[in-house]
C-alpha atoms as a PDB file:
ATOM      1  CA  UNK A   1       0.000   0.000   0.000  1.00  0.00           C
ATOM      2  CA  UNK A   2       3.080   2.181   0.692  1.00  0.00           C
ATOM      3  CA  UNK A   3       4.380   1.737  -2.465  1.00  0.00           C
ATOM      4  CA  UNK A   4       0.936   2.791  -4.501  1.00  0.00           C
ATOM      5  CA  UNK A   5       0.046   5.502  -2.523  1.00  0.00           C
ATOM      6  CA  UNK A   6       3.686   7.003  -3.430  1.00  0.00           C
ATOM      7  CA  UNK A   7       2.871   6.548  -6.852  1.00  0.00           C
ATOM      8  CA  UNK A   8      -0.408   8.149  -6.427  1.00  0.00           C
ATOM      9  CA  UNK A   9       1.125  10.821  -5.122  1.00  0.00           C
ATOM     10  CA  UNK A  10       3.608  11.388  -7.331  1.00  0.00           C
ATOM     11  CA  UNK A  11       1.290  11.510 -10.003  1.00  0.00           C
ATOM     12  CA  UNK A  12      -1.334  13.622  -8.884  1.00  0.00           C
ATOM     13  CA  UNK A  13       2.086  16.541  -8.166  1.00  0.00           C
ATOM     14  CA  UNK A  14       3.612  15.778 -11.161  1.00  0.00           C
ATOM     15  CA  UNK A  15       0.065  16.381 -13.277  1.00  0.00           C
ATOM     16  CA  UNK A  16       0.022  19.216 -14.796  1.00  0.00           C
ATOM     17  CA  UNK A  17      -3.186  18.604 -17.962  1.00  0.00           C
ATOM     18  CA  UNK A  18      -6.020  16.786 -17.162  1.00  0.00           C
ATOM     19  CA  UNK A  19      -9.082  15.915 -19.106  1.00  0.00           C
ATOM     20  CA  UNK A  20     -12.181  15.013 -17.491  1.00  0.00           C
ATOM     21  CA  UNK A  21     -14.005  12.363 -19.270  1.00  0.00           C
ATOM     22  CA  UNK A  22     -18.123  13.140 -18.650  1.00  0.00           C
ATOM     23  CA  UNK A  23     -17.303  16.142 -17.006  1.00  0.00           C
ATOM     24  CA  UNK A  24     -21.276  18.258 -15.749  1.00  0.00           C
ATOM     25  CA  UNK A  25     -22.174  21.475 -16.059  1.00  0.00           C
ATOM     26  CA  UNK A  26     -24.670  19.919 -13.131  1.00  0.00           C
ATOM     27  CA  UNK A  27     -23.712  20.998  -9.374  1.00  0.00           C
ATOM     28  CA  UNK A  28     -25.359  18.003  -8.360  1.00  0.00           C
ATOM     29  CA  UNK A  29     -22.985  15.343 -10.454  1.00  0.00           C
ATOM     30  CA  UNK A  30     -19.285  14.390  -8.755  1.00  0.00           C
ATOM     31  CA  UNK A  31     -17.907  15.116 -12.252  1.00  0.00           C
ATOM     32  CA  UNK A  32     -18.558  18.486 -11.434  1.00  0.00           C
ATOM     33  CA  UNK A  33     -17.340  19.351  -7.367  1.00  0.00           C
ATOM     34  CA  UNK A  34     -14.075  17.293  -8.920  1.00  0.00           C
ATOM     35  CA  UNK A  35     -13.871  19.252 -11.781  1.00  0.00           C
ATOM     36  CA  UNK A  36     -13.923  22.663  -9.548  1.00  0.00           C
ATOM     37  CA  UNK A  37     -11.417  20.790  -7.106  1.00  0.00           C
ATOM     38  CA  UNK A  38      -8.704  20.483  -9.679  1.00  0.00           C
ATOM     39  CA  UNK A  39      -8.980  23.589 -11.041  1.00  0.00           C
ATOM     40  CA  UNK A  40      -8.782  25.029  -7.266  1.00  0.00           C
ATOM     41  CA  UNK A  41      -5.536  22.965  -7.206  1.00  0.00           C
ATOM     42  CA  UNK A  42      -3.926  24.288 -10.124  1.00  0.00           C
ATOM     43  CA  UNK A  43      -4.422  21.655 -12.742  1.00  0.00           C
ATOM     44  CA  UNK A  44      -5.098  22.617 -16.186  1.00  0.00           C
ATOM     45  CA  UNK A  45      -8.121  20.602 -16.678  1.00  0.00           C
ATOM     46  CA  UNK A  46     -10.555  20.332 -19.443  1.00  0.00           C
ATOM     47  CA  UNK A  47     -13.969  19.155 -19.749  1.00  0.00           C
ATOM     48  CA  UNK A  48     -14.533  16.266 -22.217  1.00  0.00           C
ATOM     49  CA  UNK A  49     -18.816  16.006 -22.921  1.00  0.00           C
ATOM     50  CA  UNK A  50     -20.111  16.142 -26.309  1.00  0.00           C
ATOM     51  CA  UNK A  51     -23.202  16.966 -24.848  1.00  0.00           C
ATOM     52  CA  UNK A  52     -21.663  20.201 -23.467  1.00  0.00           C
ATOM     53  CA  UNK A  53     -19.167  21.070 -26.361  1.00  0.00           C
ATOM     54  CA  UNK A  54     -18.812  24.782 -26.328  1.00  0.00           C
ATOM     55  CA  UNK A  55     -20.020  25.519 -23.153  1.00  0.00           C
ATOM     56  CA  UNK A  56     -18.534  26.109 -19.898  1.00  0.00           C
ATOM     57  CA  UNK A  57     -17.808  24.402 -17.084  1.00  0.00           C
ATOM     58  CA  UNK A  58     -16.521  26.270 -14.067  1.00  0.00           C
ATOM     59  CA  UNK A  59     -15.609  28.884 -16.680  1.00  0.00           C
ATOM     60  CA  UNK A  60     -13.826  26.317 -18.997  1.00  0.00           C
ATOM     61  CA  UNK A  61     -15.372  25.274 -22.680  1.00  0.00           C
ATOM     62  CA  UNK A  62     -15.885  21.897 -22.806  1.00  0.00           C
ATOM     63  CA  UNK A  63     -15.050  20.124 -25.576  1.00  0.00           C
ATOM     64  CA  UNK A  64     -16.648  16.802 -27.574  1.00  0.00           C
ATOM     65  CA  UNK A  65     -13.418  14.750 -27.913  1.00  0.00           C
ATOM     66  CA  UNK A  66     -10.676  13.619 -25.721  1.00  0.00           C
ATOM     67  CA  UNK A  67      -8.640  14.025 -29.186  1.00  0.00           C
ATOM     68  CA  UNK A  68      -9.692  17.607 -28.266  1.00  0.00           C
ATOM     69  CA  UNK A  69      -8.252  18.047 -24.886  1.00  0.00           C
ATOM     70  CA  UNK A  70      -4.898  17.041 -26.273  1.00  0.00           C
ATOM     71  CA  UNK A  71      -2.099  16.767 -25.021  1.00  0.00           C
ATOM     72  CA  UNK A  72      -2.965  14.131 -22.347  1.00  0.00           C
ATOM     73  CA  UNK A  73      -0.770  14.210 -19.201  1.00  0.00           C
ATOM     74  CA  UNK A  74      -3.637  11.991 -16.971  1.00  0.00           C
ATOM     75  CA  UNK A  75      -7.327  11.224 -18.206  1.00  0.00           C
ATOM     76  CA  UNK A  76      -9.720  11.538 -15.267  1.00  0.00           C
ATOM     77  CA  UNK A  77     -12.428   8.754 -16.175  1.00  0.00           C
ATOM     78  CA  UNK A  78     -16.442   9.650 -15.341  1.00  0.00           C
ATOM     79  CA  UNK A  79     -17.849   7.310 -17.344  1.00  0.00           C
ATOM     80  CA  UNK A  80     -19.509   3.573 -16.496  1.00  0.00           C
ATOM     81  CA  UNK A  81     -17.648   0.942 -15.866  1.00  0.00           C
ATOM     82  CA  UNK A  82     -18.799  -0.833 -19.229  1.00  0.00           C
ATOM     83  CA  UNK A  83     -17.847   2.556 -21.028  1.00  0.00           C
ATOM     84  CA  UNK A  84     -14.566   3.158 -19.288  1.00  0.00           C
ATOM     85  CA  UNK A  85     -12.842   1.069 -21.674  1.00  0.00           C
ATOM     86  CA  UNK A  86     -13.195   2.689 -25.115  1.00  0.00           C
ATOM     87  CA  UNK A  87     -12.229   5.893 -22.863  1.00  0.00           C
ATOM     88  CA  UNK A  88      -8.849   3.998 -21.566  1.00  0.00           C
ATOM     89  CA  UNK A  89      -8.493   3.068 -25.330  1.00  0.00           C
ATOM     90  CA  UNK A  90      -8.267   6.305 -26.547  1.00  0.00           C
ATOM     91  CA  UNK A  91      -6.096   7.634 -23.771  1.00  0.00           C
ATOM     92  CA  UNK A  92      -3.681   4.826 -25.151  1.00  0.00           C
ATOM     93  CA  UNK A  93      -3.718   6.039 -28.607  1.00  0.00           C
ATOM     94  CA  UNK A  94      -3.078   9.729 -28.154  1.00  0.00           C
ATOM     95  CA  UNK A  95       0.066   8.994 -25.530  1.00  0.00           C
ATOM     96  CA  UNK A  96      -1.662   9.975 -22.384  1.00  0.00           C
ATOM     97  CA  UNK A  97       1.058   9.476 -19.530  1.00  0.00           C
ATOM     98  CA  UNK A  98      -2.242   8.394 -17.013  1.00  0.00           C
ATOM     99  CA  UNK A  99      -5.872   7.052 -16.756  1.00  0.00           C
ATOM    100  CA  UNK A 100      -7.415   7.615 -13.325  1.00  0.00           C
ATOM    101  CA  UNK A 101     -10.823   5.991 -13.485  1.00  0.00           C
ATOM    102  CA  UNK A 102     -13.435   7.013 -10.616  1.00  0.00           C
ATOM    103  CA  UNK A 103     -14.690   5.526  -7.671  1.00  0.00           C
ATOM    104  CA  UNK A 104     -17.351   3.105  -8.892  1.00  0.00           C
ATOM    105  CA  UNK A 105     -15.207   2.339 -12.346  1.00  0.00           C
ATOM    106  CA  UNK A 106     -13.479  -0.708 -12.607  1.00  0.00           C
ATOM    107  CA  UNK A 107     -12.401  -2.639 -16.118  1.00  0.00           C
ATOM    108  CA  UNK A 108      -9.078  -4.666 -15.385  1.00  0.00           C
ATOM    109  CA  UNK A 109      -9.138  -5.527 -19.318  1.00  0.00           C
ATOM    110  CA  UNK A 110      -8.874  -1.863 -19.480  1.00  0.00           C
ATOM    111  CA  UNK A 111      -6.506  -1.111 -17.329  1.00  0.00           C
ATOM    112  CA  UNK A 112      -4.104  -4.057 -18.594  1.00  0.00           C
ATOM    113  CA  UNK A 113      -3.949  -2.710 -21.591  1.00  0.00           C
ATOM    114  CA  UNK A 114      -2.855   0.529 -20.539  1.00  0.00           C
ATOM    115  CA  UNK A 115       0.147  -0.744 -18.298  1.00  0.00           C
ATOM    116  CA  UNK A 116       0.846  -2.728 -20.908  1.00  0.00           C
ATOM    117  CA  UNK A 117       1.174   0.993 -23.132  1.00  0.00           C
ATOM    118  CA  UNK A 118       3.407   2.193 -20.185  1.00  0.00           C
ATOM    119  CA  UNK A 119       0.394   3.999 -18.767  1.00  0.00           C
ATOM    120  CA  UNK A 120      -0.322   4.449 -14.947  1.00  0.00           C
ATOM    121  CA  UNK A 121      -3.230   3.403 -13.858  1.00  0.00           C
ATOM    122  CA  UNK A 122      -5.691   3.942 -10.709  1.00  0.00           C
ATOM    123  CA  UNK A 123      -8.795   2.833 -10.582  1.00  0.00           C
ATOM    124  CA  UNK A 124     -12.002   2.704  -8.265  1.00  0.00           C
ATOM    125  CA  UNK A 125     -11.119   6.261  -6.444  1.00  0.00           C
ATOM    126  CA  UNK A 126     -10.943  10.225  -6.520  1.00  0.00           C
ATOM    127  CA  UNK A 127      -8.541  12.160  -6.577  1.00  0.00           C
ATOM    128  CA  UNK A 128      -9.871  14.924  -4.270  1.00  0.00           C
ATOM    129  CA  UNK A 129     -10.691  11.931  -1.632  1.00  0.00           C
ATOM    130  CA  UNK A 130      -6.876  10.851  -2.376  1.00  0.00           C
ATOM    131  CA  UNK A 131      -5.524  14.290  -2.245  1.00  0.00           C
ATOM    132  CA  UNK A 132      -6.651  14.951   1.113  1.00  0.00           C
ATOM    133  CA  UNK A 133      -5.940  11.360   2.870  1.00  0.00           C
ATOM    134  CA  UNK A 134      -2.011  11.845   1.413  1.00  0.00           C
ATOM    135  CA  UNK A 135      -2.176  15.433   2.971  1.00  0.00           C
ATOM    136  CA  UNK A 136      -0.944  16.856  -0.677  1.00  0.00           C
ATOM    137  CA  UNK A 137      -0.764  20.466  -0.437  1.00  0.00           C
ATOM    138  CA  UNK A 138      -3.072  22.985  -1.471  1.00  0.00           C
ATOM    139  CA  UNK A 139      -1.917  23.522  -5.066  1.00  0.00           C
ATOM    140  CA  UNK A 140       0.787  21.648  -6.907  1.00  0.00           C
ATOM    141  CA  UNK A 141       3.825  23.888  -8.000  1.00  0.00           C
ATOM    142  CA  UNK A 142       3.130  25.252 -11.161  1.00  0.00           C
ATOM    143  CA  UNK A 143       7.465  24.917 -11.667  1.00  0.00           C
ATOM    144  CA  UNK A 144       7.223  28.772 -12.846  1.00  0.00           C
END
């Protein structure tokens, strides 16, 4: 446990892009209090939807395509389970360094095909629960 929660840390400091696979305009959806919590932490993060291409969320267009939120340091997944996988997939093909899928999303297929692509991989939490059970600070240096 040691060991991962190292390399969860480490990647959640060394993160700089993220894109936010079924990222909500809705205050009511996790996507969206997790969107607003990486943005408070300095990430540059962008909102993947197709339903919500064009239009903000917490101030930042969304667009339709993860192609679109290019390039990919870590893809934050929001999708189901069943879903997650064409999502991973993707990540894979544009050279994303990450795929963190959310609490509730689990595909081991998935995420054995991306360590074999040298991706990291976390699956089945959030990184704003993570962030705060690591004690992470309150922004990640921005190296500027």
């Amino acid at each position: 446990m040691a060991g991962e929660d190292a390399a969860i840390r480490d990647l959640l400091l060394a993160t700089r892009r993220i894109a936010v696979v079924g990222a909500s305009d809705r205050p009511d959806r996790p996507s969206h209090g997790v969107f607003r919590f990486l943005l408070d932490r300095g990430y540059e993060a962008v909102p993947v939807n197709p339903a919500l291409a064009g239009r903000p969320v917490h101030g930042v267009p969304a667009v339709a395509s993860l192609e679109e939120a290019a390039p990919l340091d870590l893809v934050d997944v929001f999708r189901r389970s069943a879903e997650a996988g064409a999502v991973v997939d993707e990540a894979i093909r544009l050279g994303a360094g990450a795929v963190w899928l959310q609490l509730g999303v689990v595909d081991e297929a998935a995420a054995a095909r991306a360590r074999a692509a040298g991706l990291m991989v976390v699956m089945d939490r959030c990184p704003a629960i993570e962030w705060r059970r690591l004690g992470l600070p309150p922004r990640i240096a921005t190296g500027g």
